[in-house]
C-alpha atoms as a PDB file:
ATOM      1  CA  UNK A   1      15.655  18.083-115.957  1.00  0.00           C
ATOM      2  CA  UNK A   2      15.018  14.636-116.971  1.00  0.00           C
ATOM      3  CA  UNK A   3      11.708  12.694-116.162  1.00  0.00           C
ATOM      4  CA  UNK A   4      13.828  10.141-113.672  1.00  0.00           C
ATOM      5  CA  UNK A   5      15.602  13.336-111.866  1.00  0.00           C
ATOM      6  CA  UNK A   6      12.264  14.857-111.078  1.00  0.00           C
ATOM      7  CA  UNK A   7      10.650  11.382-110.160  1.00  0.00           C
ATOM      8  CA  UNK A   8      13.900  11.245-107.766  1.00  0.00           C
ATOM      9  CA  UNK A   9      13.005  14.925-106.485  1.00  0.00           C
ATOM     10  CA  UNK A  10       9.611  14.365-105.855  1.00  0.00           C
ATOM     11  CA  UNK A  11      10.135  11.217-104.162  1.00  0.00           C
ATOM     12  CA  UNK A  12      12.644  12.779-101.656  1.00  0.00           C
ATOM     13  CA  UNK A  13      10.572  15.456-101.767  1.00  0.00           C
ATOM     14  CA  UNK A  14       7.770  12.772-100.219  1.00  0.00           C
ATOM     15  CA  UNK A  15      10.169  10.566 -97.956  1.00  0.00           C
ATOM     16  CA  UNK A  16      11.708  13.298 -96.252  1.00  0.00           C
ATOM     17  CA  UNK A  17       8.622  14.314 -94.911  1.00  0.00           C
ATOM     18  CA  UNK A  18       9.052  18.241 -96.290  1.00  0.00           C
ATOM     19  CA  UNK A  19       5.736  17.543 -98.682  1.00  0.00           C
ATOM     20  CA  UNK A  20       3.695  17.044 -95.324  1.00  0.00           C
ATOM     21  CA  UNK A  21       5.091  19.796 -93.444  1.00  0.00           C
ATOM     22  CA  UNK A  22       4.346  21.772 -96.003  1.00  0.00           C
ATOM     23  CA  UNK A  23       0.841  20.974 -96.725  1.00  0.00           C
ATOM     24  CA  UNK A  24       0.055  21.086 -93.187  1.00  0.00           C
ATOM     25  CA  UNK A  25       1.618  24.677 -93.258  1.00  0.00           C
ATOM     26  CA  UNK A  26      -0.754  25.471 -96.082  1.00  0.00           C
ATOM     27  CA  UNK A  27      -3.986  24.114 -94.508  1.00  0.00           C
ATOM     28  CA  UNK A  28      -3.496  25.824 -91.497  1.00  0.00           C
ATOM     29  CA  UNK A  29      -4.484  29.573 -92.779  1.00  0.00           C
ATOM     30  CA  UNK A  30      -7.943  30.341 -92.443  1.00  0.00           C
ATOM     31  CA  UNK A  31      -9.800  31.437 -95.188  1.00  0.00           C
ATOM     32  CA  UNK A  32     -12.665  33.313 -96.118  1.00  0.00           C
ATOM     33  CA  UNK A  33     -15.136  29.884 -96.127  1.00  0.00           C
ATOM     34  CA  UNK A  34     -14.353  29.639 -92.909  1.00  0.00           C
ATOM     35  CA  UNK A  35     -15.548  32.780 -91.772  1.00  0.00           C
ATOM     36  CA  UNK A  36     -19.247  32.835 -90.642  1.00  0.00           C
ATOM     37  CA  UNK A  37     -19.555  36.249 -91.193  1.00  0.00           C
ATOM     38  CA  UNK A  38     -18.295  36.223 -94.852  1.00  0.00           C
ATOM     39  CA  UNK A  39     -20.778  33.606 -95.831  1.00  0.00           C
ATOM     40  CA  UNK A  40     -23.834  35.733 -94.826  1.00  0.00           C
ATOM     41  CA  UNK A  41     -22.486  38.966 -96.618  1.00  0.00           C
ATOM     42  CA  UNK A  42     -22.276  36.568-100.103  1.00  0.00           C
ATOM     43  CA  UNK A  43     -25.848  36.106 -99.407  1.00  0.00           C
ATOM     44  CA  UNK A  44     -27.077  39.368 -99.308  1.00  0.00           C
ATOM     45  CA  UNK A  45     -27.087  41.452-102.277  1.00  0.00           C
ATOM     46  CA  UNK A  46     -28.634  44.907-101.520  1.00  0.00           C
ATOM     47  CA  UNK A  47     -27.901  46.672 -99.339  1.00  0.00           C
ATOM     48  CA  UNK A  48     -24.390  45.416 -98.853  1.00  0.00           C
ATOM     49  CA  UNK A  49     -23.659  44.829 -95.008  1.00  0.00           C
ATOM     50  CA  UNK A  50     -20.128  45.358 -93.491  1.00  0.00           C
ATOM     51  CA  UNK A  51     -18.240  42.232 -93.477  1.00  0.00           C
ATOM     52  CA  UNK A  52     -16.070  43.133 -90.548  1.00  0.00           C
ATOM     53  CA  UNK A  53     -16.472  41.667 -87.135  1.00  0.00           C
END
């Protein structure tokens, strides 16, 4: 692929609005930061509580 047919990609890519829909896709899953319960467990180091809820 040539540099100006990936700069075309990635600019329809962009304009189309896909990149956005995409990235809000991919912020929407939860992850272990924001569990409250995760971050405690990383704390402690002996003994090792259950992480479940």
């Amino acid at each position: 692929m040539t540099r100006g047919a990936a700069v075309s990609r990635a600019t329809d890519h962009v304009d189309s609005g896909r990149l956005q829909s995409e990235l809000a896709h991919l912020v929407g899953y939860r992850s272990e930061s924001q569990n409250p319960i995760a971050g405690t467990c990383r704390r402690t180091i002996w003994p090792r509580p259950s992480c479940r809820a």
